[in-house]
C-alpha atoms as a PDB file:
ATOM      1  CA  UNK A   1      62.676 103.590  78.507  1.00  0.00           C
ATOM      2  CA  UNK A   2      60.708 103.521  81.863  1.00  0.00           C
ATOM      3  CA  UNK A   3      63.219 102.034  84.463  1.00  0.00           C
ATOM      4  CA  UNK A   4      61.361  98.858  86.437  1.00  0.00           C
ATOM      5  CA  UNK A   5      60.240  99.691  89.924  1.00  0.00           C
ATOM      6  CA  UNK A   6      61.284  97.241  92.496  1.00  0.00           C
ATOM      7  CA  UNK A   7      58.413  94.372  93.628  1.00  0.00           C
ATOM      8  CA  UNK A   8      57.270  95.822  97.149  1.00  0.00           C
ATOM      9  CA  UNK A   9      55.801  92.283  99.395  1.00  0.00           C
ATOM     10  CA  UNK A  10      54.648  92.656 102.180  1.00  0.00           C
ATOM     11  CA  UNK A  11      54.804  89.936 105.410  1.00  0.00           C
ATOM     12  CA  UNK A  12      51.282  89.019 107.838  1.00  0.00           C
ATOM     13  CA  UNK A  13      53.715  89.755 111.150  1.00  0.00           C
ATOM     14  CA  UNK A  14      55.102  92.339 109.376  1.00  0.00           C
ATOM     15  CA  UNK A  15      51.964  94.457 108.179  1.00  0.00           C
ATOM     16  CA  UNK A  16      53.397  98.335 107.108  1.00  0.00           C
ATOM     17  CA  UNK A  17      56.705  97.079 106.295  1.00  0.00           C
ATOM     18  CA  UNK A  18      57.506  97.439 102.527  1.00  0.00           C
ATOM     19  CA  UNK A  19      60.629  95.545 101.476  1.00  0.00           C
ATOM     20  CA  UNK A  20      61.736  95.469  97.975  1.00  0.00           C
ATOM     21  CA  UNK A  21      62.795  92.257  96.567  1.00  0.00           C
ATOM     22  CA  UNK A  22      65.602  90.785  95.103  1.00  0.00           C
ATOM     23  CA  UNK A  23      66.004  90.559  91.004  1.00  0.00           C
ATOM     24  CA  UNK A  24      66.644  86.567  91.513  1.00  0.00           C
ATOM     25  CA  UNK A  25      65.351  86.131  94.811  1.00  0.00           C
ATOM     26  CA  UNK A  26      66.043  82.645  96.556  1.00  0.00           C
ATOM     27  CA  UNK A  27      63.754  81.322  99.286  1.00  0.00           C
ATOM     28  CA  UNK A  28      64.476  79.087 101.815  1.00  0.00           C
ATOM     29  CA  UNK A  29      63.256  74.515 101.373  1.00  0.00           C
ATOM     30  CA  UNK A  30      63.854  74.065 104.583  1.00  0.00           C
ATOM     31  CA  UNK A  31      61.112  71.958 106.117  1.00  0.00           C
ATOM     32  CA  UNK A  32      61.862  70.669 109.544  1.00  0.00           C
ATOM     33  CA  UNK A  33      62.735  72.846 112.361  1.00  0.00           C
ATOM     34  CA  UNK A  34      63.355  70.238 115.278  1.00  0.00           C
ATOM     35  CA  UNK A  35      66.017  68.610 112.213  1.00  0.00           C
ATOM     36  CA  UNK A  36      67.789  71.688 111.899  1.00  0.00           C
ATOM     37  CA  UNK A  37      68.031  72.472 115.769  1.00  0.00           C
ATOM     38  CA  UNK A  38      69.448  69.297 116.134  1.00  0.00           C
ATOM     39  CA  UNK A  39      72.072  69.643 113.084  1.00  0.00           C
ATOM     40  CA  UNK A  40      73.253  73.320 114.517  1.00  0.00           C
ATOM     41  CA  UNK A  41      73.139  72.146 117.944  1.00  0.00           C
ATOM     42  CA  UNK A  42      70.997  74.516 119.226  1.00  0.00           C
ATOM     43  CA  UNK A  43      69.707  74.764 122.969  1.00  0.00           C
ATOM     44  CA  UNK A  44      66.112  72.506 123.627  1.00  0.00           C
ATOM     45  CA  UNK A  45      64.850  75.897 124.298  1.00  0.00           C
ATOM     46  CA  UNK A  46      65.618  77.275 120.704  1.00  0.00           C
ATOM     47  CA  UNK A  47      62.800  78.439 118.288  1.00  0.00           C
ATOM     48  CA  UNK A  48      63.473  77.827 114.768  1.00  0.00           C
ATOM     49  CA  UNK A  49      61.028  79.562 112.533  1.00  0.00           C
ATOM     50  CA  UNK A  50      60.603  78.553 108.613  1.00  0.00           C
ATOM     51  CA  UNK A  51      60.621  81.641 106.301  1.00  0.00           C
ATOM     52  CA  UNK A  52      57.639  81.788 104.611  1.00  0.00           C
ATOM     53  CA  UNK A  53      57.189  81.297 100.296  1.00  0.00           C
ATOM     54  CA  UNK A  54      58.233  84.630  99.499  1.00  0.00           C
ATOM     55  CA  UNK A  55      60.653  85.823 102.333  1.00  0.00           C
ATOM     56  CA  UNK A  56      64.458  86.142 101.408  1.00  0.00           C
ATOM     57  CA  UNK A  57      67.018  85.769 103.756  1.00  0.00           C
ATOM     58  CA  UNK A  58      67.686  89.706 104.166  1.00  0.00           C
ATOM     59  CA  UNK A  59      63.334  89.900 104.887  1.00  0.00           C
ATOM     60  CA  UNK A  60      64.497  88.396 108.318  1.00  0.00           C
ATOM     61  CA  UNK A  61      61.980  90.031 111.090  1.00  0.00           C
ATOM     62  CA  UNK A  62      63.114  91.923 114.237  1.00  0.00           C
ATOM     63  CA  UNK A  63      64.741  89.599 116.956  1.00  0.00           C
ATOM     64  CA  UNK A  64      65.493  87.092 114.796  1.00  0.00           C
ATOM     65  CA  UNK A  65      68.984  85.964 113.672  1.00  0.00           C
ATOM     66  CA  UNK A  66      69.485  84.307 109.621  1.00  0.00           C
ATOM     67  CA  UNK A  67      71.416  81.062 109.757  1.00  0.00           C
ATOM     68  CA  UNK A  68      72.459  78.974 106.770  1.00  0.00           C
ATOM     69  CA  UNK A  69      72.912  74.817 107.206  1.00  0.00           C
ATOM     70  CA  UNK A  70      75.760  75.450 105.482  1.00  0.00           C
ATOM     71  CA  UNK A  71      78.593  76.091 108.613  1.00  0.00           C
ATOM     72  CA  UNK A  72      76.776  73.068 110.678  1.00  0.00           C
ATOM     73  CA  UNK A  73      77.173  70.753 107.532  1.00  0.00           C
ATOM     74  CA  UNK A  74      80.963  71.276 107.933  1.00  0.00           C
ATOM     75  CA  UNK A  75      81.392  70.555 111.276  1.00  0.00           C
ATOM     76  CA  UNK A  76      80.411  73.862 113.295  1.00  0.00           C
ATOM     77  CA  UNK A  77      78.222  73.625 116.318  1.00  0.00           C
ATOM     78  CA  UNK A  78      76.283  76.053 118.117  1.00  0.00           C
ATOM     79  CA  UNK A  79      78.066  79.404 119.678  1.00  0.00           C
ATOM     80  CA  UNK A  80      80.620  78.190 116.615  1.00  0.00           C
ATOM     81  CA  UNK A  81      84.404  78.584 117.498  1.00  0.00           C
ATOM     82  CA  UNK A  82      86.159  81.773 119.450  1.00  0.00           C
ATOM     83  CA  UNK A  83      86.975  82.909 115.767  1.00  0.00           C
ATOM     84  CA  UNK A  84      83.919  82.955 114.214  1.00  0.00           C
ATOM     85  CA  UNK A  85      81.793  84.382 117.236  1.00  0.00           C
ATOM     86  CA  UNK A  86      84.230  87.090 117.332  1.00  0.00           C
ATOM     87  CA  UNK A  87      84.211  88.487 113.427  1.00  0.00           C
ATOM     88  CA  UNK A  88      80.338  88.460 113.399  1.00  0.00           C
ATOM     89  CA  UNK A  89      80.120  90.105 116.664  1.00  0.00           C
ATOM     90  CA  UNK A  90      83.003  92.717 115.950  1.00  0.00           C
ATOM     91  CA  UNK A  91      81.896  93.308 112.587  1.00  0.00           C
ATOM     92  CA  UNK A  92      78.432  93.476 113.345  1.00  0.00           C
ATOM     93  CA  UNK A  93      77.122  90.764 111.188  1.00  0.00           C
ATOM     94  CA  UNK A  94      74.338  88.110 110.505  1.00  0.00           C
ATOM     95  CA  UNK A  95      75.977  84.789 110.736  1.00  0.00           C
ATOM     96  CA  UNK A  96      73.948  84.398 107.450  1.00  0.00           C
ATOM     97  CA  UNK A  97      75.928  87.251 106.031  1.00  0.00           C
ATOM     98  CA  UNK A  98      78.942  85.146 105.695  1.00  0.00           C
ATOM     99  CA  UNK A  99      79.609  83.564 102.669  1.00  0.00           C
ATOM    100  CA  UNK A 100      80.523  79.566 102.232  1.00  0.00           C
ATOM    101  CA  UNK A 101      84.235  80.897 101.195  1.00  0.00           C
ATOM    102  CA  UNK A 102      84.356  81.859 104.977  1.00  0.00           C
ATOM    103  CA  UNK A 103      83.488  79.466 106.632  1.00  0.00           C
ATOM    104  CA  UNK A 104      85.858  77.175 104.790  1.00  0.00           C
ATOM    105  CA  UNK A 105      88.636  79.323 106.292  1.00  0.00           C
ATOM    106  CA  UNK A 106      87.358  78.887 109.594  1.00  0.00           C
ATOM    107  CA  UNK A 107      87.066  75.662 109.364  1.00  0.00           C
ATOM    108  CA  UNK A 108      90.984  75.501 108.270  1.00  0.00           C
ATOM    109  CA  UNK A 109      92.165  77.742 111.013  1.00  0.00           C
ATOM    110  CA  UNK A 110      90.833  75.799 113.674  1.00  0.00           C
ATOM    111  CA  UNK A 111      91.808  72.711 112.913  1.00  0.00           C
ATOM    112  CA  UNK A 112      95.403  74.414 112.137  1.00  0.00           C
ATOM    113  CA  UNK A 113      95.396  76.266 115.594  1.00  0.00           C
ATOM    114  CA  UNK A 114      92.559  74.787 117.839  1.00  0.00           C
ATOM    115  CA  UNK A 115      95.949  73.520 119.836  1.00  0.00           C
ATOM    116  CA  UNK A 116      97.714  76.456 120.215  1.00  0.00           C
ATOM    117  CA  UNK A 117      98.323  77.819 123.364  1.00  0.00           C
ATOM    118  CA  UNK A 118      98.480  81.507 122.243  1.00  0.00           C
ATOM    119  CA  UNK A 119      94.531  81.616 120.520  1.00  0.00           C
ATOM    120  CA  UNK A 120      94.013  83.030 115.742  1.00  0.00           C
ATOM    121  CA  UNK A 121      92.384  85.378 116.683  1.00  0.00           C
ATOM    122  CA  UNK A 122      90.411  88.276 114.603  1.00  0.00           C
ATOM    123  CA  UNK A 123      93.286  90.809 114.597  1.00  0.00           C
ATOM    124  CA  UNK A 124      95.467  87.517 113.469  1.00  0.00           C
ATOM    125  CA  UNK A 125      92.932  86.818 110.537  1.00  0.00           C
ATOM    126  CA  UNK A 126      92.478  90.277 109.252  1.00  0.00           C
ATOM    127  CA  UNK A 127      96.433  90.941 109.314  1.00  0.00           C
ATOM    128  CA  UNK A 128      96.451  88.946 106.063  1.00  0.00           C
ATOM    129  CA  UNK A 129      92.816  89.431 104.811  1.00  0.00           C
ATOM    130  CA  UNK A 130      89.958  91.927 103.843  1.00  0.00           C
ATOM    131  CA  UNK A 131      86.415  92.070 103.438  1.00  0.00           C
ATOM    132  CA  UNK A 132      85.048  91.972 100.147  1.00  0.00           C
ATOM    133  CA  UNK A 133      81.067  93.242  99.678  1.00  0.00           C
ATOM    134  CA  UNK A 134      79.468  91.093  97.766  1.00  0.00           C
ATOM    135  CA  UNK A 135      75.308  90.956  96.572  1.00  0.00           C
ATOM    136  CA  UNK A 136      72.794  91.518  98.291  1.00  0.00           C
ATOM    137  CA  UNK A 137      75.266  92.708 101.439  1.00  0.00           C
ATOM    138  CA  UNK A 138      77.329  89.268 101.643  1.00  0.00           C
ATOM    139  CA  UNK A 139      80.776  89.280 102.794  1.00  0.00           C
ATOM    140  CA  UNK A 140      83.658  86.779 101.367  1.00  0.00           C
ATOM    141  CA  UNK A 141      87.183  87.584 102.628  1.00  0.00           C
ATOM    142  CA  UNK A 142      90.169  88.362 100.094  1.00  0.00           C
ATOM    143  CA  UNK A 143      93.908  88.515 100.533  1.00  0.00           C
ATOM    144  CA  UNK A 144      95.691  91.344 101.307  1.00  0.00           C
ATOM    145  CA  UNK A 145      98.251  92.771  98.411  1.00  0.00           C
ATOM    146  CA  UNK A 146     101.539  91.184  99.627  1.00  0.00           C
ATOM    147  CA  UNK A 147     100.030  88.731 101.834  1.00  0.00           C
ATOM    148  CA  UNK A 148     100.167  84.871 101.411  1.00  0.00           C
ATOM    149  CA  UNK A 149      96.386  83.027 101.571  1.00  0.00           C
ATOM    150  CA  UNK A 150      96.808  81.070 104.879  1.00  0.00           C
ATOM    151  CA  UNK A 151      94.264  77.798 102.966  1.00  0.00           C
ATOM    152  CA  UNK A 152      94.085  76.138 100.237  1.00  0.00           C
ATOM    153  CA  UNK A 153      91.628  74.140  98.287  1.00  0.00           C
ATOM    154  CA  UNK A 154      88.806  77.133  98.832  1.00  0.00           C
ATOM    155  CA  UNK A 155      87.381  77.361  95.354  1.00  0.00           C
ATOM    156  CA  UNK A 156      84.662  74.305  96.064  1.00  0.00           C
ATOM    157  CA  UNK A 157      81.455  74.730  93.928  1.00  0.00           C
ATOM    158  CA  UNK A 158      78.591  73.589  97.666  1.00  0.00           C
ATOM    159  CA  UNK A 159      75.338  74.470  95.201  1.00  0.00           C
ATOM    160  CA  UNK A 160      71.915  74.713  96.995  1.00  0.00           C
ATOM    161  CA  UNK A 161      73.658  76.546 100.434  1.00  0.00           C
ATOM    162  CA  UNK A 162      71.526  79.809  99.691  1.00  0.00           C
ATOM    163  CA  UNK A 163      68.381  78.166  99.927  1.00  0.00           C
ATOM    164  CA  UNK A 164      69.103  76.321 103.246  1.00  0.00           C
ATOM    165  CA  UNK A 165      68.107  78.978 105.718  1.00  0.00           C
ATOM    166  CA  UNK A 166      65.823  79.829 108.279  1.00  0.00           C
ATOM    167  CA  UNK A 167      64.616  82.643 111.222  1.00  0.00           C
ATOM    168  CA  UNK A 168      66.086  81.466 114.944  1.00  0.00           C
ATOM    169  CA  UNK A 169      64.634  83.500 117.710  1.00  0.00           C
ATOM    170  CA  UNK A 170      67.577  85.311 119.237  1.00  0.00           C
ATOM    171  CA  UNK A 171      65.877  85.516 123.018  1.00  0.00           C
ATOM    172  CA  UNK A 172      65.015  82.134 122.503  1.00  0.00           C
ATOM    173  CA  UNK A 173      68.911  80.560 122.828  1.00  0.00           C
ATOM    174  CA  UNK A 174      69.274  82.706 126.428  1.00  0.00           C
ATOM    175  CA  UNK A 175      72.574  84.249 127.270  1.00  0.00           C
ATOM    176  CA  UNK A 176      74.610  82.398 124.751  1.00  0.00           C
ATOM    177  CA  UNK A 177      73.490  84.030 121.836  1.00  0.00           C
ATOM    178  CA  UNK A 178      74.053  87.875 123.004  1.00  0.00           C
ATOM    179  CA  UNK A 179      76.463  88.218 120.289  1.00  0.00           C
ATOM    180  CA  UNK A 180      74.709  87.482 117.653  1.00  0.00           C
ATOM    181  CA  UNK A 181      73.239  90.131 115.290  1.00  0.00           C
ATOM    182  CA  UNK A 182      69.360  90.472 114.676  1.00  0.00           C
ATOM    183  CA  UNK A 183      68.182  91.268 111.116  1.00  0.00           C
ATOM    184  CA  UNK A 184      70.150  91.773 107.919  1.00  0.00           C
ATOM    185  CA  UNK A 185      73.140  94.278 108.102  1.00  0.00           C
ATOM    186  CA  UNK A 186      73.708  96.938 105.485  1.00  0.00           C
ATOM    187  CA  UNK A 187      76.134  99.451 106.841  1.00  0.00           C
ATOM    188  CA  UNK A 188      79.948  99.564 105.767  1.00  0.00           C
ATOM    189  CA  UNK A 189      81.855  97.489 107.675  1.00  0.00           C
ATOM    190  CA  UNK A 190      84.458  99.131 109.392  1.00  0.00           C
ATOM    191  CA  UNK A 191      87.599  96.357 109.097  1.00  0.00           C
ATOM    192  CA  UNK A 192      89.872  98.597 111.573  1.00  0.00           C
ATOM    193  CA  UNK A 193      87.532  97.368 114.413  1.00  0.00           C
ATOM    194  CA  UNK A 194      89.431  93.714 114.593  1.00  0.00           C
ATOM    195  CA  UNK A 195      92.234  96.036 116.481  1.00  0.00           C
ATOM    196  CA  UNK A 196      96.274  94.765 115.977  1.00  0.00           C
ATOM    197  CA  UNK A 197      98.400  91.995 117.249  1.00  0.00           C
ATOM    198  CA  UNK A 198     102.154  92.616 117.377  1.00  0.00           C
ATOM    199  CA  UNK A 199     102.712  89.021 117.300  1.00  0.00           C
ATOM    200  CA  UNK A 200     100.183  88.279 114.166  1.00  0.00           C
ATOM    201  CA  UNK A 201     102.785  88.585 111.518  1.00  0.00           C
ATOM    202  CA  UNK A 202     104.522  85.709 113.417  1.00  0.00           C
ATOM    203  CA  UNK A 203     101.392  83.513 113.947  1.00  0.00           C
ATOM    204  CA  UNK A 204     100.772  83.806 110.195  1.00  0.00           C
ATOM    205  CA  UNK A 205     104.411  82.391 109.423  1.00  0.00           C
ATOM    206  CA  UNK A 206     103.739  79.686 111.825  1.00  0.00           C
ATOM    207  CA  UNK A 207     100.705  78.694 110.212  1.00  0.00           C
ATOM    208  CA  UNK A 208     102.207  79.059 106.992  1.00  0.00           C
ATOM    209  CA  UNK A 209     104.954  76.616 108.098  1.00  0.00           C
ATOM    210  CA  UNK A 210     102.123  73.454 108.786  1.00  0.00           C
ATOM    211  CA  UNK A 211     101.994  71.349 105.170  1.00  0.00           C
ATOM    212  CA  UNK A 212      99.648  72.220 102.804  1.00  0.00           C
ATOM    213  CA  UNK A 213      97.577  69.419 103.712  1.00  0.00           C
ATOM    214  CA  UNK A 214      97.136  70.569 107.300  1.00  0.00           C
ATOM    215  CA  UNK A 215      95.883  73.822 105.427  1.00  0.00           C
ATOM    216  CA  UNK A 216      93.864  72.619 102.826  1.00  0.00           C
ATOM    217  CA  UNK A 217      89.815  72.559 103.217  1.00  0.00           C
ATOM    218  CA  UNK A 218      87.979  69.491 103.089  1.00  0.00           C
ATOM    219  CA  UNK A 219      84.655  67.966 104.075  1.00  0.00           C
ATOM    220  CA  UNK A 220      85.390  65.102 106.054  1.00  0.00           C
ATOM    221  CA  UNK A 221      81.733  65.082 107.588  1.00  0.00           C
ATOM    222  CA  UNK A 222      83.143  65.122 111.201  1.00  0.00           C
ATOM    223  CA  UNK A 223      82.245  67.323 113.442  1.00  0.00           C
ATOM    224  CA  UNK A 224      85.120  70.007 114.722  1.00  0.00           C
ATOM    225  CA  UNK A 225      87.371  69.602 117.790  1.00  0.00           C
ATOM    226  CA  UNK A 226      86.961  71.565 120.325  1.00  0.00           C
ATOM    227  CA  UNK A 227      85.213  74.435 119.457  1.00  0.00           C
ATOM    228  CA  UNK A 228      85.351  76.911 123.163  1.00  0.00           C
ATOM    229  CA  UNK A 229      88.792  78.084 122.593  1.00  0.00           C
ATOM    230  CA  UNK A 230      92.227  76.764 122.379  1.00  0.00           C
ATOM    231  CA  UNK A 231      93.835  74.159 124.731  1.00  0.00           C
ATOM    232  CA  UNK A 232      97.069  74.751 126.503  1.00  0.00           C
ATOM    233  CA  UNK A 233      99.859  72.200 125.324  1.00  0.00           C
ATOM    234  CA  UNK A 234     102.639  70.628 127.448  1.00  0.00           C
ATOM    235  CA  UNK A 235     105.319  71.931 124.781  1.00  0.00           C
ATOM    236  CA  UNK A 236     107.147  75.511 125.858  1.00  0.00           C
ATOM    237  CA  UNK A 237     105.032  78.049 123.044  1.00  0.00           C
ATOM    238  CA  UNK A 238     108.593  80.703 123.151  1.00  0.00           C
ATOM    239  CA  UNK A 239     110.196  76.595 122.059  1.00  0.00           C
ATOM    240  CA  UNK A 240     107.674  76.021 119.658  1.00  0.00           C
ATOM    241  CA  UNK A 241     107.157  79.118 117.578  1.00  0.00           C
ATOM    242  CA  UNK A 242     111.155  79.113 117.066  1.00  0.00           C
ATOM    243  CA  UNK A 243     111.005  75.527 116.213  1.00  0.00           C
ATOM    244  CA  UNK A 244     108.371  76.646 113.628  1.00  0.00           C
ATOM    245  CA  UNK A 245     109.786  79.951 112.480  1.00  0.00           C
ATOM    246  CA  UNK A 246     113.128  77.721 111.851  1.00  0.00           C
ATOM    247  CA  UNK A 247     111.082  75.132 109.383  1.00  0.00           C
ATOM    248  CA  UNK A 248     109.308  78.389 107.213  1.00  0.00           C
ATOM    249  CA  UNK A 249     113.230  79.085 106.816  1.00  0.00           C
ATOM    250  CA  UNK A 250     114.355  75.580 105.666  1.00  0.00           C
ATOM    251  CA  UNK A 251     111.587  74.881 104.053  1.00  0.00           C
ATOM    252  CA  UNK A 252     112.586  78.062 101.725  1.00  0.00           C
ATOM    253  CA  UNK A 253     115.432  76.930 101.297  1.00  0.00           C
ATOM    254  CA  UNK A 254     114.683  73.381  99.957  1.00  0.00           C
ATOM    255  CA  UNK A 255     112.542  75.371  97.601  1.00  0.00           C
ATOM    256  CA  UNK A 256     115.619  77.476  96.265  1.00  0.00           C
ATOM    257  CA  UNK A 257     117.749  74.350  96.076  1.00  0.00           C
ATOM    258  CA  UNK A 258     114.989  72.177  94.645  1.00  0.00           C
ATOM    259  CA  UNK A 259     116.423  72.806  91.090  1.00  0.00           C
ATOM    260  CA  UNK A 260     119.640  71.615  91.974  1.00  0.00           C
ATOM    261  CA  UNK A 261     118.848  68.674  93.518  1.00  0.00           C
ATOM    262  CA  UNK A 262     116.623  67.735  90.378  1.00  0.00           C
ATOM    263  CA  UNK A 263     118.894  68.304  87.901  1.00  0.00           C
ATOM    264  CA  UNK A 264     121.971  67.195  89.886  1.00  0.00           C
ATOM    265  CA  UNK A 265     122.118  63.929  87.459  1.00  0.00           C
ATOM    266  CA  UNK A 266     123.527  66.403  85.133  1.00  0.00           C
ATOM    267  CA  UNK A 267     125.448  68.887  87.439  1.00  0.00           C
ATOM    268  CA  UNK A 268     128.907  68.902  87.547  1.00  0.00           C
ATOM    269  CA  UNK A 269     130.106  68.222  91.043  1.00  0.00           C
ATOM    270  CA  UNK A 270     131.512  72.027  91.314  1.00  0.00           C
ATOM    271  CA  UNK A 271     127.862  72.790  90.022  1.00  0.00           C
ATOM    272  CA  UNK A 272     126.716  70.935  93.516  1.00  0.00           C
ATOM    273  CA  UNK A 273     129.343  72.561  95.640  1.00  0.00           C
ATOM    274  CA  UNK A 274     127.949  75.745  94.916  1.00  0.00           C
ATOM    275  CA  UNK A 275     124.669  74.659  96.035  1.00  0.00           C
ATOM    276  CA  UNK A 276     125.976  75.269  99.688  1.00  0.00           C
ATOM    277  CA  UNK A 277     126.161  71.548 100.547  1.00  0.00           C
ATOM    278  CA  UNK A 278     126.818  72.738 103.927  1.00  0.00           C
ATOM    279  CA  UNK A 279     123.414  74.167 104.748  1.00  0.00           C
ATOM    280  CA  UNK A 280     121.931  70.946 103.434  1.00  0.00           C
ATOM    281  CA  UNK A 281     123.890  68.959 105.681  1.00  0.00           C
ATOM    282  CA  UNK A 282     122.578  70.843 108.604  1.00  0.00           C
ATOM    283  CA  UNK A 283     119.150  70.954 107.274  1.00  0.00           C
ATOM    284  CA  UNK A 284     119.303  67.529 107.353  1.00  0.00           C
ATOM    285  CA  UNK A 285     120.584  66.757 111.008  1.00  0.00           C
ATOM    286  CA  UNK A 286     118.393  70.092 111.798  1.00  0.00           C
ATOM    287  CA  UNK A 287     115.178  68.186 110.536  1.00  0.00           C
ATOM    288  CA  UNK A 288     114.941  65.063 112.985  1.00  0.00           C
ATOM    289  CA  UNK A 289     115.230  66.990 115.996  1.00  0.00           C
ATOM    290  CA  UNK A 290     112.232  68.783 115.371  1.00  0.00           C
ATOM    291  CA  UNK A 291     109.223  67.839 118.119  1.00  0.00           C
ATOM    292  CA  UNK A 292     106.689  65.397 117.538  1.00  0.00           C
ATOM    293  CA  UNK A 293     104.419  67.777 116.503  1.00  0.00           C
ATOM    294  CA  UNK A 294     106.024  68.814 113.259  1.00  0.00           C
ATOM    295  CA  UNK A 295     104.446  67.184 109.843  1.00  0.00           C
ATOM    296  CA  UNK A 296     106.196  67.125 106.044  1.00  0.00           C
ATOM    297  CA  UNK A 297     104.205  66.326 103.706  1.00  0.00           C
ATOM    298  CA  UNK A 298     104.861  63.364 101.123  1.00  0.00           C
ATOM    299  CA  UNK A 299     106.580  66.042  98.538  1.00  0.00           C
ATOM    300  CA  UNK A 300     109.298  67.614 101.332  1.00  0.00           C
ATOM    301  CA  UNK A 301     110.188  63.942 102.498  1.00  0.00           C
ATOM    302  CA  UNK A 302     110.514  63.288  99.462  1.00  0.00           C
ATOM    303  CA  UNK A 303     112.833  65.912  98.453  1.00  0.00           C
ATOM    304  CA  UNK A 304     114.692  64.375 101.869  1.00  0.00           C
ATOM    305  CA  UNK A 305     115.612  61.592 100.676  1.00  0.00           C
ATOM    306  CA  UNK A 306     117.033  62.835  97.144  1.00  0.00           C
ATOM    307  CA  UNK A 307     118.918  65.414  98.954  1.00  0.00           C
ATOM    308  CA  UNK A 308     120.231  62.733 101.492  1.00  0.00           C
ATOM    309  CA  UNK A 309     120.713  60.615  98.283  1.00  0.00           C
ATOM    310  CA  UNK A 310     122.842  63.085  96.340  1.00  0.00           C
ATOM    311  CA  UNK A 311     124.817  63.932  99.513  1.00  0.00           C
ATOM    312  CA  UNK A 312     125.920  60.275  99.453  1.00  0.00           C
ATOM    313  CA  UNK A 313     127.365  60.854  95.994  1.00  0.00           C
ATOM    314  CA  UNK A 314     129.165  63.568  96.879  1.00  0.00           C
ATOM    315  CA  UNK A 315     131.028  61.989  99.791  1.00  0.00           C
ATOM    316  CA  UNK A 316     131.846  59.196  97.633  1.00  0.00           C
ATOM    317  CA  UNK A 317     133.297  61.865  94.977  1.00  0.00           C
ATOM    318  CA  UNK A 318     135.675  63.618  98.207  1.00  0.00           C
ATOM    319  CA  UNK A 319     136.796  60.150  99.352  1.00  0.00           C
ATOM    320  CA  UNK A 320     137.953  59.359  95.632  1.00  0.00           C
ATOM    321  CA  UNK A 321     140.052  62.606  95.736  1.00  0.00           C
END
């Protein structure tokens, strides 16, 4: 059997360049430039050019950059954060290169860290993730083996992204746009470029210590905070990370004593005793001390108040002795 040769179209600007196209190629229904200039917050200056019927997203032409709707419909703006400038700049990518999944986790990590005073950076991101290849020279971001996903809530089904796309002339946007990649990559990414924090492995516990619904995606239709880099707090950050690093611990161990306290109705009181009561009880006087800035969610405040509950009990049962 004859293998199928690829479809070779060629573009008016582009006359002598073959490209081949894709098996289930998706073109762009974008139909207003000035709309999507004003969605992206782009400069006045900006010129947004509509693909034409048959180009793909990859068929971008020379100094031109791809960009998707899909990172301005979640709340980015125009240079994006610190973050995301940084990975397609490092990594030498199109911003249209990045897959929905990613952007989701940017969105996350900045609104988890936007007021720290020590910036999530790339080397931060990458110490738990990897890049993962996908068609057509797409990149999604996996965790590493070992490594605890930072989000949650990622797996959202946002059909019709691919065909929201369009050509933004890079010399057009001045200055600002210098780090932003022309074309379509298709060399290996080399991961080792985002370098190596000796504090990420603590920034990653930190973040890990915020509720899950501080690190949970969602579409809220807002537009981000501040997106040109972290703010400085009032708060000592040495103060703050051990406040933080001090919750991940406690936090574990409600988890390890969550069984006891939920079957304590049937415990025998020397069952509860060896439960370490005594960590509990400074858990407990531990936990409003914490700053202001500190959130439970409704599950751990729960779990408060049966602890605080079943603590009650057990004072009664020592009195009675």
């Amino acid at each position: 059997m004859a293998k199928t040769r690829p479809t070779v179209v060629k573009d008016k600007e582009d006359v002598g360049v073959s490209r081949a196209k894709s098996l289930n190629p998706i073109y762009s229904t974008v139909e207003d430039p000035a709309a999507f200039i004003t969605l992206a917050g782009l400069p006045p200056s900006a010129e947004v050019r509509i693909p034409g019927q048959e180009d793909e997203a990859k068929d971008c032409p020379e100094g031109y950059v791809v960009m998707y709707e899909y990172p301005f419909i979640l709340g980015f703006l125009f240079p994006f954060t610190p973050l995301a400038r940084s990975f397609v700049e490092v990594f030498h990518l199109s911003p249209g290169q990045l897959m929905p999944q990613i952007w989701r986790i940017f969105t996350v990590v900045h609104r988890v860290t936007s007021g720290w005073r020590t910036p999530f950076d790339l080397a931060d991101l990458m110490h738990v993730y990897d890049l993962s290849l996908k068609e057509c020279c797409r990149y999604t971001l996996v965790t590493k083996k070992k490594k605890k996903n930072l989000c949650v809530g990622l797996a959202v089904n946002d059909r019709g992204w691919q065909s929201r796309f369009v050509y933004v002339n890079k010399a057009s946007l001045g200055e600002v746009g210098n780090f932003l990649v022309e074309g379509w990559t298709t060399e290996v990414v080399d991961t080792s470029l985002a370098g190596l924090n000796s504090d990420s492995h603590d920034k990653c516990l930190r973040f890990l210590g915020c509720s899950v619904v501080e690190r949970s995606f969602s579409r809220d239709g807002g537009r981000l905070g501040s997106q040109e880099g972290s703010q400085a707090g009032d708060v000592d950050e040495e103060e703050t990370e051990d406040e933080t690093i001090c919750l991940v611990r406690h936090r574990r161990k409600l988890d390890l004593r969550e069984e006891v306290v939920a079957n304590s109705s049937s415990a025998s009181e020397e069952e509860f005793e060896m439960a370490d009561t005594s960590g509990i009880f400074g858990l407990v006087s531990y936990l409003p001390g914490l700053s202001a800035g500190c959130v439970f969610d409704g599950f751990s405040l729960c779990l408060l108040k049966r602890i605080r509950c079943r603590l009650s009990q057990c004072r009664g049962c020592h009195r009675a002795r």
